[in-house]
Protein backbone atom coordinates (compact mmCIF):
# COMPACT_ATOMS: atom_id res chain seq x y z
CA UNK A 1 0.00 0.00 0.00
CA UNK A 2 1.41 3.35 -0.96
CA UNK A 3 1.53 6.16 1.68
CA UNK A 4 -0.14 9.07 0.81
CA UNK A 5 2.44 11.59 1.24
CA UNK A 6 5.90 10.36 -0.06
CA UNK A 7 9.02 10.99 2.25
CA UNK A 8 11.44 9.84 -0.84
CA UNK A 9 10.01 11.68 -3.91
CA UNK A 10 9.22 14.89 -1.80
CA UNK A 11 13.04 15.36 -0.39
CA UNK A 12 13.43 18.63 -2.00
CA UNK A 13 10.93 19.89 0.72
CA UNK A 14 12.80 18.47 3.98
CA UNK A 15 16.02 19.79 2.16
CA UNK A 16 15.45 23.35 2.29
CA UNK A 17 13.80 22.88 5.96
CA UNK A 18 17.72 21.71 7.12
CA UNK A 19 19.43 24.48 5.02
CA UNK A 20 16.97 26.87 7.05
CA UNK A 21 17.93 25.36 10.58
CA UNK A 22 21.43 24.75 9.56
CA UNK A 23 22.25 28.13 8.75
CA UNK A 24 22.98 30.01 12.18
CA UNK A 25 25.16 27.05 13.18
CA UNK A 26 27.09 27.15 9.30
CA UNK A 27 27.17 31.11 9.48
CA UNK A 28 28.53 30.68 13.16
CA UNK A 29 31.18 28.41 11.77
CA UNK A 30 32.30 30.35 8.80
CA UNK A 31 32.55 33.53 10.58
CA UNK A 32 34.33 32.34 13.39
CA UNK A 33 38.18 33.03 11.98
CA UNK A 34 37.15 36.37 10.62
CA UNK A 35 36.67 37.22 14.49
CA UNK A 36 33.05 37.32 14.49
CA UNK A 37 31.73 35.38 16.86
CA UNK A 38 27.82 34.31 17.42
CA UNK A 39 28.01 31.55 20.03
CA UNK A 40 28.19 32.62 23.70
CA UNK A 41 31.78 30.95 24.02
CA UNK A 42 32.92 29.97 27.97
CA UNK A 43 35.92 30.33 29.23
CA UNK A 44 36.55 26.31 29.26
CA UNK A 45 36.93 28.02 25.54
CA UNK A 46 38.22 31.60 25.40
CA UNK A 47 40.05 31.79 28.72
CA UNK A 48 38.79 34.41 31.93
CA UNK A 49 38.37 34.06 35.50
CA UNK A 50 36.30 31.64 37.67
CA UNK A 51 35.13 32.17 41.02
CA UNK A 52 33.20 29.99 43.66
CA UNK A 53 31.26 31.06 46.48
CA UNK A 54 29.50 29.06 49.11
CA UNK A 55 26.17 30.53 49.76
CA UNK A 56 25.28 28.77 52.80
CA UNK A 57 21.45 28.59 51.47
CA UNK A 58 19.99 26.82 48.77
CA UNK A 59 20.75 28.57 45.66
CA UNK A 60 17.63 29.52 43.35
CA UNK A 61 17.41 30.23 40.30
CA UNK A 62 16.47 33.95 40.67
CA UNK A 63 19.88 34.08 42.20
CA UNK A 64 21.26 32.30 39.14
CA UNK A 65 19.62 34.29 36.32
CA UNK A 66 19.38 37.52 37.53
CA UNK A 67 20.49 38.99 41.16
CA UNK A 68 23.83 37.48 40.69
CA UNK A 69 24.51 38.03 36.96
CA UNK A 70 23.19 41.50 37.53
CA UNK A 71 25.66 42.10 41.14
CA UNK A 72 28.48 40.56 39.16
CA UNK A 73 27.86 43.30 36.41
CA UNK A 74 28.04 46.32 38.30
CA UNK A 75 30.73 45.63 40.53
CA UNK A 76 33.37 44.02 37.65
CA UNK A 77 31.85 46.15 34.81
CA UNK A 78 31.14 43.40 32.41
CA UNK A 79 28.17 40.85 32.28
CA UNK A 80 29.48 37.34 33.07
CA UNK A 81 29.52 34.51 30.93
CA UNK A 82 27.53 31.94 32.72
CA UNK A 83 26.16 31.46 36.48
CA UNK A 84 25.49 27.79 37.61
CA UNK A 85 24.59 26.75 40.73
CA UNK A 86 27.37 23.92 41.89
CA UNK A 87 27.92 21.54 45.00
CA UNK A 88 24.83 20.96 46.97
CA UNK A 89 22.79 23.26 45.64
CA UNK A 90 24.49 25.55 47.54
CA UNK A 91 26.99 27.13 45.67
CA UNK A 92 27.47 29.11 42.63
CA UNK A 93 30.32 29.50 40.34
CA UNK A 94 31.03 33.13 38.40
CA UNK A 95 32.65 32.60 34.76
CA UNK A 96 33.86 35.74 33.15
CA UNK A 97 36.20 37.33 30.20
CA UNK A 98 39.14 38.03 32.76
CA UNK A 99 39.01 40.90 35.06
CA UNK A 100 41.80 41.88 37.30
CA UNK A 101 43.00 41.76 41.24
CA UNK A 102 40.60 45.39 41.76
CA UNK A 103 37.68 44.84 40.02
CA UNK A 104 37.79 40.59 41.51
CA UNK A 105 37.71 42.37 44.88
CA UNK A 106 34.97 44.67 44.23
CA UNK A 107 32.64 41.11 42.82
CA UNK A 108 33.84 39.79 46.46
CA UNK A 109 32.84 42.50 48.43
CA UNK A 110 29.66 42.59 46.17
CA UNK A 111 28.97 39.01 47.29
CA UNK A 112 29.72 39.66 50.86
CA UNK A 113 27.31 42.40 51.53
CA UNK A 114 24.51 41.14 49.55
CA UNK A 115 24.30 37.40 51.07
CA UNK A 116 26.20 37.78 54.15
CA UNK A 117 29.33 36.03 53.50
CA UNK A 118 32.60 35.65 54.92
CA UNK A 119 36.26 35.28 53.63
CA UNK A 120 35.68 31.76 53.93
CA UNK A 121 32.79 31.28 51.57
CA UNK A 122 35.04 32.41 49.06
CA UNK A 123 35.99 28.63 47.76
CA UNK A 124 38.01 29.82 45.33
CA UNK A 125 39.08 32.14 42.26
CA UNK A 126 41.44 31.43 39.35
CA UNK A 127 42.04 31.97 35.77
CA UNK A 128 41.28 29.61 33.43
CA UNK A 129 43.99 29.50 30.21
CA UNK A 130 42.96 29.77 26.76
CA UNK A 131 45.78 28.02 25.84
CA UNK A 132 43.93 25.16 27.37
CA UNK A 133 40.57 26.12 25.59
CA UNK A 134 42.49 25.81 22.07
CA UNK A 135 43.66 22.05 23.16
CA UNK A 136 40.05 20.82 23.78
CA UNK A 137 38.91 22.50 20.57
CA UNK A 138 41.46 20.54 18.51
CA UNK A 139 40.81 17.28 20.63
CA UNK A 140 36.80 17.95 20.31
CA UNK A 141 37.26 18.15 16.75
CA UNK A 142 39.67 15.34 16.23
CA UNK A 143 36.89 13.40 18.30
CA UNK A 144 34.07 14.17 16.53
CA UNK A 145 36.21 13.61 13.24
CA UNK A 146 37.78 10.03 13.89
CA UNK A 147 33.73 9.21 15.55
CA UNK A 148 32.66 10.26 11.90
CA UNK A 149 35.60 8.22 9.91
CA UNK A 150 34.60 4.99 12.08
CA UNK A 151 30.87 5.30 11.46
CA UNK A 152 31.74 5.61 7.86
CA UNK A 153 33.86 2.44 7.83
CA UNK A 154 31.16 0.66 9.23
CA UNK A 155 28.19 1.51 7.67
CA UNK A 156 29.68 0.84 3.97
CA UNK A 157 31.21 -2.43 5.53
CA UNK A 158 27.82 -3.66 6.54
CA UNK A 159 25.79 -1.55 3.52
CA UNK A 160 27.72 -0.12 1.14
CA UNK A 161 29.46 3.07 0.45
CA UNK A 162 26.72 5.14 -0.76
CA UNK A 163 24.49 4.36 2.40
CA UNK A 164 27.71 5.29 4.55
CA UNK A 165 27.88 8.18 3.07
CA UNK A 166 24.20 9.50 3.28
CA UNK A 167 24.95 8.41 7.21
CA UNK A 168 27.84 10.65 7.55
CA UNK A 169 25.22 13.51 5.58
CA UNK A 170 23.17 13.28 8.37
CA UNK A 171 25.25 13.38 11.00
CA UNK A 172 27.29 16.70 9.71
CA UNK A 173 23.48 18.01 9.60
CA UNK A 174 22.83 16.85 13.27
CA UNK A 175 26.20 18.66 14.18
CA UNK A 176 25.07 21.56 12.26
CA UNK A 177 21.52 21.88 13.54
CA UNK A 178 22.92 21.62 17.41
CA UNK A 179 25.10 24.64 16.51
CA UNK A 180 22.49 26.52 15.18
CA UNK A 181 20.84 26.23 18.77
CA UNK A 182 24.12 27.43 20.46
CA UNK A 183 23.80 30.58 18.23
CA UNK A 184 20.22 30.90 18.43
CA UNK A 185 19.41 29.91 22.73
CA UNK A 186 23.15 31.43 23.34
CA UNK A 187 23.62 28.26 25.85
CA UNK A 188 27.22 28.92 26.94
CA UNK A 189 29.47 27.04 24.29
CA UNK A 190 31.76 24.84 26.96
CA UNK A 191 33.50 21.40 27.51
CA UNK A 192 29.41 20.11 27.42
CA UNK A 193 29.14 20.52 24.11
CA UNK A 194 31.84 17.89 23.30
CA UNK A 195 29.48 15.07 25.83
CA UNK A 196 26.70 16.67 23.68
CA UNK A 197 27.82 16.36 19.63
CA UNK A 198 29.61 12.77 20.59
CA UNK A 199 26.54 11.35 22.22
CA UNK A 200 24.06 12.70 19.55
CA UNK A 201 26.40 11.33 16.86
CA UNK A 202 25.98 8.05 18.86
CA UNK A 203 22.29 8.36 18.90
CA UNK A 204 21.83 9.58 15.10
CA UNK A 205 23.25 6.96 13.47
CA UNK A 206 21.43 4.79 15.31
CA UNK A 207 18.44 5.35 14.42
CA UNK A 208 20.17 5.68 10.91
CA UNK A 209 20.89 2.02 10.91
CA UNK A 210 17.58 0.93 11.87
CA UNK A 211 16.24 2.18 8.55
CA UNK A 212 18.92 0.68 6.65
CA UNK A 213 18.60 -3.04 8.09
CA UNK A 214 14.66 -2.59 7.47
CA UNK A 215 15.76 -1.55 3.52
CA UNK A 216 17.97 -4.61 3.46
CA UNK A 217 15.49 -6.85 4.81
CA UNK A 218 12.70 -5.66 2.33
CA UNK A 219 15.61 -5.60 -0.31
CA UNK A 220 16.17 -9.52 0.04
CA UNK A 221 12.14 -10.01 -0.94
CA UNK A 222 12.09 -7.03 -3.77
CA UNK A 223 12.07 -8.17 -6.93
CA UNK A 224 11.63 -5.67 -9.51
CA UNK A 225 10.47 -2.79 -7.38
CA UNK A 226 12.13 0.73 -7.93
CA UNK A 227 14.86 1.18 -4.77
CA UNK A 228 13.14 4.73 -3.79
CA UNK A 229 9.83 2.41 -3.31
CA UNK A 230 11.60 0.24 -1.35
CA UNK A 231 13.50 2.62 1.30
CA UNK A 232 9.84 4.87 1.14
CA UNK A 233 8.22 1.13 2.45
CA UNK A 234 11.18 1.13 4.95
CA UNK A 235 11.17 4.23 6.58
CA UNK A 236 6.96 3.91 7.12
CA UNK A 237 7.44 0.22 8.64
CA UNK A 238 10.35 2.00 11.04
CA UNK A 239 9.40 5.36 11.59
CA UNK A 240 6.91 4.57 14.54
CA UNK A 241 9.81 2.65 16.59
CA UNK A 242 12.03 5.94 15.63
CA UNK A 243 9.28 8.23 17.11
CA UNK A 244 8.91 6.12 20.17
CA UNK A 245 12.37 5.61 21.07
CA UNK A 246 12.88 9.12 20.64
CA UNK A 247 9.99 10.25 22.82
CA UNK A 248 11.23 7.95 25.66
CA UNK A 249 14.78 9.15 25.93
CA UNK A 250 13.26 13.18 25.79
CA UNK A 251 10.78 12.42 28.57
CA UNK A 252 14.27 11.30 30.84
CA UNK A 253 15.84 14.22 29.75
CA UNK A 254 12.81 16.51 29.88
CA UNK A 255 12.82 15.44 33.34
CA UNK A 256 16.38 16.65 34.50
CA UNK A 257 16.31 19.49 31.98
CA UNK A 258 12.98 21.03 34.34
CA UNK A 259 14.25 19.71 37.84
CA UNK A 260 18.06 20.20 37.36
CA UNK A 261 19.95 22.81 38.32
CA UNK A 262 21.24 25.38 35.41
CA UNK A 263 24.63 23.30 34.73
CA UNK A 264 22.45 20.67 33.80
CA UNK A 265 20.03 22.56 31.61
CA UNK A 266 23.01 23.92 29.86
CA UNK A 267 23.70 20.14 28.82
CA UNK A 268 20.44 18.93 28.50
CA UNK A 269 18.67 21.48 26.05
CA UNK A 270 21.10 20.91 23.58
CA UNK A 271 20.62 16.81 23.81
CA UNK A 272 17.01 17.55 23.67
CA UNK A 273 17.37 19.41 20.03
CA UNK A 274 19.87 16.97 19.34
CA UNK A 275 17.48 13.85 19.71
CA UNK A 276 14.64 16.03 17.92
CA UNK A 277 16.87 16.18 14.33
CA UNK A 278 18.94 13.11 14.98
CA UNK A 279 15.35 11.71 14.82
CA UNK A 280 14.18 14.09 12.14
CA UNK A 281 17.77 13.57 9.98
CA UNK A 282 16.73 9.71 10.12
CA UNK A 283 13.37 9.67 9.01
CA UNK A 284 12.95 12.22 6.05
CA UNK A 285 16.46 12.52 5.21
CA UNK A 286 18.83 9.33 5.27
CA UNK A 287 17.01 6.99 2.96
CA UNK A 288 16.32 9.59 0.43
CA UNK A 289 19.80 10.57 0.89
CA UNK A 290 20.92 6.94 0.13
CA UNK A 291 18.37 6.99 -2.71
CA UNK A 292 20.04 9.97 -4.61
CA UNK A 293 23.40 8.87 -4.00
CA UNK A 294 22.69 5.26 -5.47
CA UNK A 295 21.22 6.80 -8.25
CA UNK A 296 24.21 8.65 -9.04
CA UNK A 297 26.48 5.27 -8.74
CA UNK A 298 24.10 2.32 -9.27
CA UNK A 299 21.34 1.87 -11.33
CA UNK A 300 18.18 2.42 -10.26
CA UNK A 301 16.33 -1.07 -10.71
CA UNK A 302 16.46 -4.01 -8.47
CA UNK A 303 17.63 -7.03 -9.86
């Protein structure tokens, strides 16, 4: 039985919906070594200052999102880069751009008079290298990169190379679209985001090879049916375990995103748009990805 509306032969449609949610993420990318930069970068990043306070009271997040972002700013002069509550639930730690010995004092001081503190709720304050931002760049990339290489490798070896390719597609996409939410939510751009694209890549092709075991499956009892027929019958008969699956892990991570404290949400919104396209990327873009490219290098007809 035919669907009515055709994932396959109406590709051009879900094409031009990725270039639209890609973009921010790609423009993010590309500008980045002209020194323009659109993501909220961390210090784990860029380099700045740290500082940890124990606030001897449960930390809400009124404190986090505005009292102490807006304290911070007019004692050190600048806005900081991210608040998160830390330990307990009881602490908070300060990242900025750096600021010096005078204007660290004043942010103390600040912090002192406003909750009551004492030298000794002062856990600590350092500087954070960006020297040390630029190695987990390189290594996040070389991650993600040799991740990509292996999934490639072993997608052809069990398909061939024109599904491992469409994979690999999919996944850049993925990657792309979770950028595009640093850009667009400004969720601090730290060390997270390395759990994040790693565990999304994980999850994408996943669901990725799901659809192409179904296609081989239906491929073995195919006789002279068009390929594009074939993956369109696969990604119907898989796309309500795809939905499901993908439902199930956001409800978990719903959960934490709404009851965890902002570190968390800062890892946890991103994994939530990342299981939303890696889901997406799978359904109504991989097979007719694999279509086009074994068009290109096969011929069309099953035989």
């Amino acid at each position: 039985m035919r669907a009515k509306f055709e994932i396959v032969k109406n590709f051009k449609i879900f094409a031009i919906i990725s270039l639209v949610l890609i973009a921010p993420g790609l423009i993010g990318l590309i500008t980045l070594p002209f020194g323009i930069n659109l993501f909220n970068m961390d210090i784990d990043f860029i380099g700045g200052t740290s500082m940890t306070f124990r606030m001897n009271t449960e930390v809400t997040s009124e404190m986090v999102n505005e009292e102490i972002p807006e304290l911070f700013e007019n004692a050190a002069g600048i806005a900081p880069s991210s608040v998160q509550q830390s330990g307990d639930g009881d602490a908070v730690v300060i990242k900025s751009t750096a600021i010096d010995t005078t204007k660290r004092a004043a942010v103390i001081s600040a912090m002192q008079e406003t909750y009551g503190l004492t030298d000794d709720d002062t856990l600590g304050v350092e500087d954070v290298n960006a020297t040390i931002g630029k190695e987990m760049q390189q290594k996040a990339l070389t991650a993600a990169c040799f991740a990509v290489l292996l999934m490639l490798i072993y997608i052809s070896f069990r398909f061939e190379l024109t599904s491992g390719l469409a994979a690999v597609l999919c996944l850049i996409h993925d990657l792309l679209i979770i950028l595009s939410a640093y850009v667009i939510l400004q969720i601090p751009f730290n060390t997270k985001f390395i759990a994040v694209a790693l565990t999304i890549l994980g999850y994408s092709i996943n669901a990725s090879v799901i659809l192409f075991d179904r296609v081989r499956e239906n491929l073995k009892y195919a006789r002279r049916e068009v390929f594009a027929d074939t993956v369109e019958k696969s990604i119907w008969q898989t796309m309500k375990r795809t939905i499901n699956t993908s439902i199930t892990t956001m409800l978990t991570i719903g959960m934490i995103f709404i009851f965890g404290v902002t570190s968390l949400r800062q890892f946890t919104l991103p994994m939530i748009v990342g299981i939303v396209c890696g889901a997406y990327s799978s359904i109504f873009l991989s097979g007719s990805l694999w279509t086009l490219l074994r068009r290109k290098f096969r011929k069309q007809k099953i035989r």
